[in-house]
N, C-alpha and C. Protein backbone atom coordinates (compact mmCIF):
# COMPACT_ATOMS: atom_id res chain seq x y z
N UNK A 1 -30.16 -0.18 231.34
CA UNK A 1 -30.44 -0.44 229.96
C UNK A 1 -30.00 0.73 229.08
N UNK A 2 -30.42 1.99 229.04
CA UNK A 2 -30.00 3.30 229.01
C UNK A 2 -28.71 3.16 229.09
N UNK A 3 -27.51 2.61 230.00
CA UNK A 3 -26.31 2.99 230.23
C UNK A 3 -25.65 1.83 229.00
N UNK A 4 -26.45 0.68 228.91
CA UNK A 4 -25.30 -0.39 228.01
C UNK A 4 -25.83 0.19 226.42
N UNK A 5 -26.71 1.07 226.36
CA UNK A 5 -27.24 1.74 224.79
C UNK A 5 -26.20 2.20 224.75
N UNK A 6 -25.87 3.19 225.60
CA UNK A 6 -25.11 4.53 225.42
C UNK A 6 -23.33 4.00 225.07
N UNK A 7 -23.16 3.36 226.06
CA UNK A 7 -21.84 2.20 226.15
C UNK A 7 -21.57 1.58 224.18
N UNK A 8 -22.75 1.02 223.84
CA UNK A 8 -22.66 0.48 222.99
C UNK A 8 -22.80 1.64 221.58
N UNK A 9 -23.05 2.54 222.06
CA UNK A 9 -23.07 3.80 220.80
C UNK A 9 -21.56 3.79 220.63
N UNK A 10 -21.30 4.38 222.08
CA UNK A 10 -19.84 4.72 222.72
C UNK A 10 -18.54 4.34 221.31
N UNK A 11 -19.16 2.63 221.48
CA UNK A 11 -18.10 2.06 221.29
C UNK A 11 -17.93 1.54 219.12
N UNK A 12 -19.53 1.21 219.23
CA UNK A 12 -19.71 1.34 217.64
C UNK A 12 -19.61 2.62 216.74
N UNK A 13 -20.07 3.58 217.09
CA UNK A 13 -20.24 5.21 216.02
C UNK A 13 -18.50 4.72 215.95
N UNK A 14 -17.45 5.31 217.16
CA UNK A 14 -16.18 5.20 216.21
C UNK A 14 -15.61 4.14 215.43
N UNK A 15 -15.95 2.79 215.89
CA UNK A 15 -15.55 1.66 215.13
C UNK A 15 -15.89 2.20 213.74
N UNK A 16 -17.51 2.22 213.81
CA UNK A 16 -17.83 2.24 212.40
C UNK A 16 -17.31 2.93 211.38
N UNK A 17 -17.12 4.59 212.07
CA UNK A 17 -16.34 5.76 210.88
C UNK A 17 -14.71 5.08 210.82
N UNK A 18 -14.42 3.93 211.63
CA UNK A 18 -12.61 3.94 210.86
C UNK A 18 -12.90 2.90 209.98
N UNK A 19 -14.18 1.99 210.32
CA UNK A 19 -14.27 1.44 209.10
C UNK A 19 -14.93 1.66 207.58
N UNK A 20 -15.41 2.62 208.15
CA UNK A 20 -15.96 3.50 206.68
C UNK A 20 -14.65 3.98 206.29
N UNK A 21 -13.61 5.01 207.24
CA UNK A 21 -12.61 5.50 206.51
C UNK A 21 -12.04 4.27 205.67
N UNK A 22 -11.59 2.78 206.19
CA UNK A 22 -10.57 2.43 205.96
C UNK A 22 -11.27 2.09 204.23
N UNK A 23 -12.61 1.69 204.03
CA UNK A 23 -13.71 1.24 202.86
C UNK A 23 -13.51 2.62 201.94
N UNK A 24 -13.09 3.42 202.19
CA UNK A 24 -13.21 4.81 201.40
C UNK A 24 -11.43 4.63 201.01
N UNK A 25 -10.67 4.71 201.90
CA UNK A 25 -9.02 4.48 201.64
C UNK A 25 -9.01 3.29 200.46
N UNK A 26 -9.22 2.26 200.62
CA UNK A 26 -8.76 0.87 199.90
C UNK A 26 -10.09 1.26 198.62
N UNK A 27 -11.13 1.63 198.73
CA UNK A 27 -11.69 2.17 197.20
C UNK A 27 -11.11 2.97 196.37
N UNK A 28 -10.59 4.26 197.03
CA UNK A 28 -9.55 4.70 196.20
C UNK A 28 -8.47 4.26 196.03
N UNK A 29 -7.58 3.29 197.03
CA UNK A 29 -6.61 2.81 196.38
C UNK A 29 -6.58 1.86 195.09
N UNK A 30 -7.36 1.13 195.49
CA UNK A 30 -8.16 0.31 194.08
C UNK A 30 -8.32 1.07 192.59
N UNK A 31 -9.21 1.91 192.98
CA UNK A 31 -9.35 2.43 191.50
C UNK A 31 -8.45 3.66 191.25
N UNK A 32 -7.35 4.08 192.15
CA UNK A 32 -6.31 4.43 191.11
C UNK A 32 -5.40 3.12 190.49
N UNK A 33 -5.29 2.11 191.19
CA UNK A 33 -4.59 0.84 190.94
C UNK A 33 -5.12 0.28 189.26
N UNK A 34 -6.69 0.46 189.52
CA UNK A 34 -7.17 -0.24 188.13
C UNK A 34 -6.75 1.39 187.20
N UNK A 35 -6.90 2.45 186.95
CA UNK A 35 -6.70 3.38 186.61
C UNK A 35 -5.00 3.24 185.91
N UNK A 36 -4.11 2.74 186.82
CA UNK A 36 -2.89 2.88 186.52
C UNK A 36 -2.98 1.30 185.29
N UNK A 37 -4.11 0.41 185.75
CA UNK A 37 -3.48 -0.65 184.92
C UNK A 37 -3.90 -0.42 183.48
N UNK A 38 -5.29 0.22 183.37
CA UNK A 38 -5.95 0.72 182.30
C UNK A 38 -4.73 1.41 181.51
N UNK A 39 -4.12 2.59 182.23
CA UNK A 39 -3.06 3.07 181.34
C UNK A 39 -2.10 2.42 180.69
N UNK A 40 -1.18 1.41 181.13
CA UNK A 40 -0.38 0.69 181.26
C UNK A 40 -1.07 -0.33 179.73
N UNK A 41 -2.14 -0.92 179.49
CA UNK A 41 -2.80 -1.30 179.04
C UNK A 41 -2.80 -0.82 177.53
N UNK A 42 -3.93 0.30 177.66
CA UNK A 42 -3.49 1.00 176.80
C UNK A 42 -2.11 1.55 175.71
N UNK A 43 -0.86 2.04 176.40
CA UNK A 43 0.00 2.30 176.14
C UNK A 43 1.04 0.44 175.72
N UNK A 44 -0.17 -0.52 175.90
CA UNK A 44 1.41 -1.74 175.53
C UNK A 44 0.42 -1.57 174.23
N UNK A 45 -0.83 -0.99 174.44
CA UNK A 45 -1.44 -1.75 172.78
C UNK A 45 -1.20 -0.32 171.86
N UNK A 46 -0.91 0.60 172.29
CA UNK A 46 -0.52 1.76 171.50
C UNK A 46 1.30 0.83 170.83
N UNK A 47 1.87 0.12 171.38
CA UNK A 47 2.84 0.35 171.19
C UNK A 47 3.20 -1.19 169.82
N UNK A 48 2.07 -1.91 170.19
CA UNK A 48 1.86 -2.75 168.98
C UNK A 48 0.94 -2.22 168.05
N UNK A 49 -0.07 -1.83 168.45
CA UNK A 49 -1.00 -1.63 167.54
C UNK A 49 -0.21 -0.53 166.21
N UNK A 50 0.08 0.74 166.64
CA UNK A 50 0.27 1.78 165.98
C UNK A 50 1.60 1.53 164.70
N UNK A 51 3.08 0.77 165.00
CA UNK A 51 3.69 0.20 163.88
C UNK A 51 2.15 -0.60 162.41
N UNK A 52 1.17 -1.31 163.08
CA UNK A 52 0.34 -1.48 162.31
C UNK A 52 -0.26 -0.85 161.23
N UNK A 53 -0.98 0.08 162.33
CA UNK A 53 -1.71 1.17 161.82
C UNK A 53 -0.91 1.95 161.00
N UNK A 54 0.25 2.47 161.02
CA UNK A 54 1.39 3.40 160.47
C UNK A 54 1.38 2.36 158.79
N UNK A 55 1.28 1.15 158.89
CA UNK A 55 1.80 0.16 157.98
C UNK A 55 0.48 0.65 157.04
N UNK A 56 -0.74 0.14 157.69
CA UNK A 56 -1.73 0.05 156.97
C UNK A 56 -1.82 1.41 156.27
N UNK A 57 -1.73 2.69 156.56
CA UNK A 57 -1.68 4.17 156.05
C UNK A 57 -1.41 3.86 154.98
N UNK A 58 0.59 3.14 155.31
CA UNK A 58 1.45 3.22 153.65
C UNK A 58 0.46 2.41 152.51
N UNK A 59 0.39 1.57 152.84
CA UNK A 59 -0.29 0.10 151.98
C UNK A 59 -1.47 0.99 151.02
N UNK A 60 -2.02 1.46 152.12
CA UNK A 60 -3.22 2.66 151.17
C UNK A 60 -3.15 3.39 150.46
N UNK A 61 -2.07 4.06 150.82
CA UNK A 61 -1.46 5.21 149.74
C UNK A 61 -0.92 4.70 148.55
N UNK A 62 -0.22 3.66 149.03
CA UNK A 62 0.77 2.93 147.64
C UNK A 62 -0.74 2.73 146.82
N UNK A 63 -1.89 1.77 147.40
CA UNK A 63 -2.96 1.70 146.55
C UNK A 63 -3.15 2.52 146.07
N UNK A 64 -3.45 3.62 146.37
CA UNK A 64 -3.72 5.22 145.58
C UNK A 64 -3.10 5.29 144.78
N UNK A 65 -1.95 5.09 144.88
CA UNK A 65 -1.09 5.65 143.58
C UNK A 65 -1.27 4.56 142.58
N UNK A 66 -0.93 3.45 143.36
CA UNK A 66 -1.04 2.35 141.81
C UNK A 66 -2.58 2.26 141.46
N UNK A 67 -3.24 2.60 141.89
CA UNK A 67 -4.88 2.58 140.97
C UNK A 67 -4.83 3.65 140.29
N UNK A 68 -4.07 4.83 140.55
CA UNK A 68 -4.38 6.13 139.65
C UNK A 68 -4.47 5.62 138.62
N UNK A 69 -5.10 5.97 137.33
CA UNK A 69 -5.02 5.84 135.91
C UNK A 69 -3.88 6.12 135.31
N UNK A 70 -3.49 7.19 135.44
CA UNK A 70 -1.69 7.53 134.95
C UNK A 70 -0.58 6.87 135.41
N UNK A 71 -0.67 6.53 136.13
CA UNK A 71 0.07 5.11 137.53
C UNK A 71 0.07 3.82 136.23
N UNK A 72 -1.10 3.82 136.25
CA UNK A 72 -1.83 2.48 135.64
C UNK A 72 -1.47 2.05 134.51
N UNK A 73 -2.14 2.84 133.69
CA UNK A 73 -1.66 3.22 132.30
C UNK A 73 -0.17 2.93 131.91
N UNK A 74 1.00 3.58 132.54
CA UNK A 74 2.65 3.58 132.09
C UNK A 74 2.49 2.34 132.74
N UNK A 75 2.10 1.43 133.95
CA UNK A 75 2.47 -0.10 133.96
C UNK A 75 2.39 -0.67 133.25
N UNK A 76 1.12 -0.92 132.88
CA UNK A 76 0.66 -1.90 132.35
C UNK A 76 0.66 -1.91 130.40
N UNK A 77 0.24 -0.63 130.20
CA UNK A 77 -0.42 -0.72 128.51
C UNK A 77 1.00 -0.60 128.20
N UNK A 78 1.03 -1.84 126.70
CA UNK A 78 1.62 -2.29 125.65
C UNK A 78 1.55 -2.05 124.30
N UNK A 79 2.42 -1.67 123.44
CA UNK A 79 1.89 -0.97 121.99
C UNK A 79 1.27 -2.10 121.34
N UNK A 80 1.15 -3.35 121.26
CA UNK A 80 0.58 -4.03 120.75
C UNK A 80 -1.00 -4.12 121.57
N UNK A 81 -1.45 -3.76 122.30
CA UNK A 81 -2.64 -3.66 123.19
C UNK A 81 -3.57 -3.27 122.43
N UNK A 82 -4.64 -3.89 122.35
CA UNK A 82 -6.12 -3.58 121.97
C UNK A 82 -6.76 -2.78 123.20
N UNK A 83 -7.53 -1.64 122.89
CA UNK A 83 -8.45 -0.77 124.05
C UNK A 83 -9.37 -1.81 124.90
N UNK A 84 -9.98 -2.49 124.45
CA UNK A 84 -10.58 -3.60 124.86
C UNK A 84 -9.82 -4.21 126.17
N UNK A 85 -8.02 -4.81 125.42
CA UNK A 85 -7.41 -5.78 126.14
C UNK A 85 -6.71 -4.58 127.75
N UNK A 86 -6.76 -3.69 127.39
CA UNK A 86 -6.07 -2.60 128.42
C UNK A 86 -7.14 -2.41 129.01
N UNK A 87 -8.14 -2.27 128.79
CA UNK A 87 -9.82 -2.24 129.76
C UNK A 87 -9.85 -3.36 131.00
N UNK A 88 -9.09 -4.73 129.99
CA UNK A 88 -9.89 -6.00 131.00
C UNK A 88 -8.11 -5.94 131.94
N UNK A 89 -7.12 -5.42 131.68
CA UNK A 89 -6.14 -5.72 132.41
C UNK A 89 -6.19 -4.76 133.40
N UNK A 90 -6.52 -3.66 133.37
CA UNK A 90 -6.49 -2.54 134.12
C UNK A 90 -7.34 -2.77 135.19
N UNK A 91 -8.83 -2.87 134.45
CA UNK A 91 -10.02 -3.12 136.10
C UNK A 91 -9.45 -4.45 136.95
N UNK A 92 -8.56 -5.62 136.01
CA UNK A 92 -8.14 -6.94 136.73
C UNK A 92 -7.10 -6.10 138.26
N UNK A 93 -6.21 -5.47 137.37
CA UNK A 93 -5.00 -4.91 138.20
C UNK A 93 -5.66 -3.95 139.50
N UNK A 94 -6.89 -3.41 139.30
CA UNK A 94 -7.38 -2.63 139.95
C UNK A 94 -8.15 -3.36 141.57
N UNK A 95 -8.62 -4.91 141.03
CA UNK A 95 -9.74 -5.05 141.74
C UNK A 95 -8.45 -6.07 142.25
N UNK A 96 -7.82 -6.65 141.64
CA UNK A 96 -6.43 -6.95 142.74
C UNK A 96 -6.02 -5.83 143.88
N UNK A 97 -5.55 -5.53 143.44
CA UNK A 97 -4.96 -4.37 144.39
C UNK A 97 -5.90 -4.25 145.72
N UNK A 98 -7.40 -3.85 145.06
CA UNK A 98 -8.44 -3.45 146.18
C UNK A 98 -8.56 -5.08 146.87
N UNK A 99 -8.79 -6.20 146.18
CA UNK A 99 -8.78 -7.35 147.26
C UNK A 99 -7.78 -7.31 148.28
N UNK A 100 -6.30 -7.39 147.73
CA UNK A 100 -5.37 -7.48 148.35
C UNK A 100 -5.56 -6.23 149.46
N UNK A 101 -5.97 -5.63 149.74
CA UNK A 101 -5.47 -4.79 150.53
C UNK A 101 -6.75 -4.32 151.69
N UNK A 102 -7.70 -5.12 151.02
CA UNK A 102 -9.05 -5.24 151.62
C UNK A 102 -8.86 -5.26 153.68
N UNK A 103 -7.99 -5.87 153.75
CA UNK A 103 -8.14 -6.09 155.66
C UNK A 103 -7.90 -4.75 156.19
N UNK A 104 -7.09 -3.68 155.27
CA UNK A 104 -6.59 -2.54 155.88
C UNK A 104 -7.31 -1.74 156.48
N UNK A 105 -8.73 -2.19 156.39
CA UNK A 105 -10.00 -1.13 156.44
C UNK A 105 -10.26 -1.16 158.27
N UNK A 106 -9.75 -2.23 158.40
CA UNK A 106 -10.09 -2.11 160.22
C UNK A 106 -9.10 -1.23 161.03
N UNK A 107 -7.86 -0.45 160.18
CA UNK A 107 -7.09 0.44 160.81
C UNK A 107 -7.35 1.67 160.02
N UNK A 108 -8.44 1.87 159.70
CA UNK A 108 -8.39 3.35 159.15
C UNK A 108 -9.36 4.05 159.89
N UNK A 109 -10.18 5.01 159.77
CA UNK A 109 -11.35 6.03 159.82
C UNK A 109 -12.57 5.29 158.80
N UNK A 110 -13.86 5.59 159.35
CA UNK A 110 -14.71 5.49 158.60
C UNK A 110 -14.44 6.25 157.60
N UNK A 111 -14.31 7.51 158.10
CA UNK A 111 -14.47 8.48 156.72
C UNK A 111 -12.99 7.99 155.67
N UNK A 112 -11.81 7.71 155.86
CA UNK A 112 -10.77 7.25 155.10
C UNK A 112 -11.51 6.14 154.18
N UNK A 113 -11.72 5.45 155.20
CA UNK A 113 -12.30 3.84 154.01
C UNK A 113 -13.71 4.28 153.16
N UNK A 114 -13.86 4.94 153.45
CA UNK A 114 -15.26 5.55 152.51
C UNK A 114 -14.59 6.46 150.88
N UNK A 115 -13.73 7.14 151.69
CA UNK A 115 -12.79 8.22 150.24
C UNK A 115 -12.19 6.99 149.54
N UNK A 116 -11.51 6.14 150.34
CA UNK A 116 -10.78 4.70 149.45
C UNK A 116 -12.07 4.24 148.46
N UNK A 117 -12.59 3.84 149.16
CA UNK A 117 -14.23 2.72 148.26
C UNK A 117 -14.32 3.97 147.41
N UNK A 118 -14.89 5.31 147.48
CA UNK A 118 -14.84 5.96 146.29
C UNK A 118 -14.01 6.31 145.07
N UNK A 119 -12.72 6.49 145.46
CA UNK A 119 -11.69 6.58 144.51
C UNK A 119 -11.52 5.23 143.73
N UNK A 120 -11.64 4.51 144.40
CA UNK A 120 -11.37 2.61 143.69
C UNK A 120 -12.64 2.53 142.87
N UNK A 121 -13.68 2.76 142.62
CA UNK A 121 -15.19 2.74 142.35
C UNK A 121 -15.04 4.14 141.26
N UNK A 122 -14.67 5.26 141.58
CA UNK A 122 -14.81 6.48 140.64
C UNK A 122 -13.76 5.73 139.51
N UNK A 123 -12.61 5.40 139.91
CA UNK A 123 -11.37 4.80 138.54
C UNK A 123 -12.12 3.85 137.84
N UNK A 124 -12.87 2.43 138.59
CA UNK A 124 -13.52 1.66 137.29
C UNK A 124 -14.46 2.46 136.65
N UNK A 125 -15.23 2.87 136.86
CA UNK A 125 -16.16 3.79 136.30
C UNK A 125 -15.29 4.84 135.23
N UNK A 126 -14.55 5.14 135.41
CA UNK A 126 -13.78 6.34 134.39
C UNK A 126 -13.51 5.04 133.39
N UNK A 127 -12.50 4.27 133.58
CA UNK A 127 -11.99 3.58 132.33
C UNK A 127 -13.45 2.64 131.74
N UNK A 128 -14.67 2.24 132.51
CA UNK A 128 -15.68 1.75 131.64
C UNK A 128 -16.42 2.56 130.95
N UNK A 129 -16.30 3.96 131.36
CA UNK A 129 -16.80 4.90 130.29
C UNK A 129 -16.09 5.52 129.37
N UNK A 130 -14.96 5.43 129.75
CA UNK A 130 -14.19 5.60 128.42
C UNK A 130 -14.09 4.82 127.19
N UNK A 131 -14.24 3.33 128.13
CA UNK A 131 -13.75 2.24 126.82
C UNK A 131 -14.90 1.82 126.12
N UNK A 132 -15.91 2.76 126.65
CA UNK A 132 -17.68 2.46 126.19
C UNK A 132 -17.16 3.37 124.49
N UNK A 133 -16.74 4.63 124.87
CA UNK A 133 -16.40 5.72 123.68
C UNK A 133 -15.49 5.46 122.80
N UNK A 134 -14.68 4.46 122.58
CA UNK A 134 -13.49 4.28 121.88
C UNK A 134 -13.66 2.62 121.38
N UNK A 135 -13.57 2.64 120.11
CA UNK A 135 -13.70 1.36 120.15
C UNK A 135 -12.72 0.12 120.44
N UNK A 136 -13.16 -1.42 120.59
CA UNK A 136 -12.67 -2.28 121.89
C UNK A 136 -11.53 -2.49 120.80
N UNK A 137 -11.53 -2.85 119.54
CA UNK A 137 -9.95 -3.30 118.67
C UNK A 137 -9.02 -2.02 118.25
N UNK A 138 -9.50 -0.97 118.71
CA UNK A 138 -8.66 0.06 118.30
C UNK A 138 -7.44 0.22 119.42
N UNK A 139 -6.37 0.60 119.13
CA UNK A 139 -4.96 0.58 119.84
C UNK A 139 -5.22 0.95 121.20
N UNK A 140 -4.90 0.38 122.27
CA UNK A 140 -4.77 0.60 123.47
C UNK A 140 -4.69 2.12 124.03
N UNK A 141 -3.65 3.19 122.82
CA UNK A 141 -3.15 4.33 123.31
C UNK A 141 -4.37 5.10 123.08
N UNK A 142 -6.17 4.89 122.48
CA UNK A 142 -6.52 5.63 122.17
C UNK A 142 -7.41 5.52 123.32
N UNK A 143 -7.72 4.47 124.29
CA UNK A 143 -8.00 4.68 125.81
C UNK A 143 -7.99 5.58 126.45
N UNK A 144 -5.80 5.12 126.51
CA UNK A 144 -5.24 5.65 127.18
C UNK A 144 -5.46 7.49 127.50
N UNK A 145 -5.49 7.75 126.34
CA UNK A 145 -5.44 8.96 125.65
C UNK A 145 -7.34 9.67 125.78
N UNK A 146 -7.93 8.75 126.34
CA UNK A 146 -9.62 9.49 126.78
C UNK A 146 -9.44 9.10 127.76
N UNK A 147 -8.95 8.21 128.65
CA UNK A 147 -8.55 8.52 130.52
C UNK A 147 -8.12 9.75 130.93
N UNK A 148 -7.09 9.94 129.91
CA UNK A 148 -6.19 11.34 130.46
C UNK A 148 -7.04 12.14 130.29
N UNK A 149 -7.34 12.26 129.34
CA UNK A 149 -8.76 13.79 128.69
C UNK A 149 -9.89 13.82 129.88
N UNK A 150 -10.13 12.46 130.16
CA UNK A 150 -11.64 12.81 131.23
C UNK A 150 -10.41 13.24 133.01
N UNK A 151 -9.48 12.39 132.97
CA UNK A 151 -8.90 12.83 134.42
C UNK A 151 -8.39 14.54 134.18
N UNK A 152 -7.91 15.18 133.45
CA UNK A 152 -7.58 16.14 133.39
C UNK A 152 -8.77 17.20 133.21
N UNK A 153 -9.90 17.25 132.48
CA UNK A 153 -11.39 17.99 132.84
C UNK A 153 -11.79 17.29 133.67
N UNK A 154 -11.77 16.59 134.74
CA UNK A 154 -12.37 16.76 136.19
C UNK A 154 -12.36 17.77 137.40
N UNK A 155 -13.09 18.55 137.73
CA UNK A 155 -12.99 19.37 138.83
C UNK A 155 -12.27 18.92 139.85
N UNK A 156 -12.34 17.72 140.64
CA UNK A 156 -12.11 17.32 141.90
C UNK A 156 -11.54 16.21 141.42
N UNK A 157 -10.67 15.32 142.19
CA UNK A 157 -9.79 13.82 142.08
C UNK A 157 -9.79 12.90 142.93
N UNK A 158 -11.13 12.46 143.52
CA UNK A 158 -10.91 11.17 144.35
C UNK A 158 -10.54 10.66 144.66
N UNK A 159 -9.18 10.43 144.28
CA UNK A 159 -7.85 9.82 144.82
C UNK A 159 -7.16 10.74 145.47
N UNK A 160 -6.56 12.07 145.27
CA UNK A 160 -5.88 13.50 145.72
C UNK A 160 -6.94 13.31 146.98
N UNK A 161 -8.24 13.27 147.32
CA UNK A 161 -9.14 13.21 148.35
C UNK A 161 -8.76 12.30 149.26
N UNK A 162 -8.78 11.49 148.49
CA UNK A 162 -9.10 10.69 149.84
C UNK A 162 -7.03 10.17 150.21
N UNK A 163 -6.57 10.54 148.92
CA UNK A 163 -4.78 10.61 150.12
C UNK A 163 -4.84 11.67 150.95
N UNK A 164 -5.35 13.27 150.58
CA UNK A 164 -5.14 14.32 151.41
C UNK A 164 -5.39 13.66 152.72
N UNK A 165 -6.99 12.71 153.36
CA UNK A 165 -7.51 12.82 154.13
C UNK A 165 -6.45 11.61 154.85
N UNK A 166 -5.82 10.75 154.04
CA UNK A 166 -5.44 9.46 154.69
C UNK A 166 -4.13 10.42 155.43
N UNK A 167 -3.16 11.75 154.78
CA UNK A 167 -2.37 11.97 155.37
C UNK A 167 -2.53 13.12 156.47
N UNK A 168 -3.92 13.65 156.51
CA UNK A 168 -4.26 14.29 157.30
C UNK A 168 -4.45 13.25 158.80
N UNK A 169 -5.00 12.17 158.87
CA UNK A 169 -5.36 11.04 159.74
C UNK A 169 -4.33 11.03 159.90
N UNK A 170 -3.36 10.50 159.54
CA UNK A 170 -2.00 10.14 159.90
C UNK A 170 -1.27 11.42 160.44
N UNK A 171 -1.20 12.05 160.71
CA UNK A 171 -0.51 13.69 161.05
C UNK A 171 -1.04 13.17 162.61
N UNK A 172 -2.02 12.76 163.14
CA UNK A 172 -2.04 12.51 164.09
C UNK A 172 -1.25 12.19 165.07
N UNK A 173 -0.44 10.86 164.46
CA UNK A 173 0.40 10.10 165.21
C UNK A 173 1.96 10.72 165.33
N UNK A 174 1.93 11.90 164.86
CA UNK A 174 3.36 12.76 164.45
C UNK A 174 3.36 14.05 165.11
């Protein structure tokens, strides 16, 4: 009885360690296998995704610029323009822009789409407090002309912000 124990150790202990080795071999082969596909993976969606992302950057910036007030202003205002009528075309042109361009927000940074929502939000706010100070039938240029005055005594530029940060994000990919 003793001799078929011993027989049967004999013969299982080594079976067992080549089959532990072979369970240890094919685990690591495996998960460098999934490892390599993960990469592979990665790198096809780097290679669609990022033309995107690169797209969405521009789209933002162009917003930046065309919401600036001085941007704004030489588009749009007309010498026949009432302050009033350059008020309601400007926030129109503004909150276009921000609809239109609204999906871009799923390829940016939190912190990017936060400087965007502020700069788009600080500009209506400048031209509704301006056009609060000037009255609504008086010539368009006299708006124009308290936009510039409040953008030029501002310390800081919400827009200059939040492009610095959009081209700082983007420096990434370069």
């Amino acid at each position: 009885m003793v001799e078929v124990f011993s027989d049967l150790i004999k013969i299982l202990l080594p079976a067992g360690l080549v089959l532990f080795g072979i369970y240890l071999t094919i685990e690591s082969l495996l998960k460098k296998q999934f490892e390599k596909t993960v990469v592979e993976i990665r790198s096809k969606n780097t290679e669609l995704i990022l033309p995107v992302r690169l797209q969405a950057y521009e789209r933002m910036a162009l917003f930046l610029e065309r919401i600036s007030p001085h941007n704004l202003i030489l588009r749009i205002n007309q010498p026949n323009m009432t302050a009033g009528e350059l008020q309601a075309v400007m926030l129109h042109e503004i909150r276009e822009e921000y609809n239109h361009n609204l999906s871009q927000q799923i390829y940016l940074s939190e912190v990017v789409w936060g400087l965007i929502r502020t700069a788009f939000e600080e500009v209506i706010s400048t031209i509704n407090t301006c056009a609060q100070s000037v009255d609504q039938e008086s010539p368009s240029i006299e708006l124009a002309r308290r936009i510039f005055e409040i953008q030029m005594n501002k310390d800081s530029d919400s827009i200059q912000k939040a492009m610095s940060e959009l081209k700082s994000e983007i420096s990434v990919y370069y």
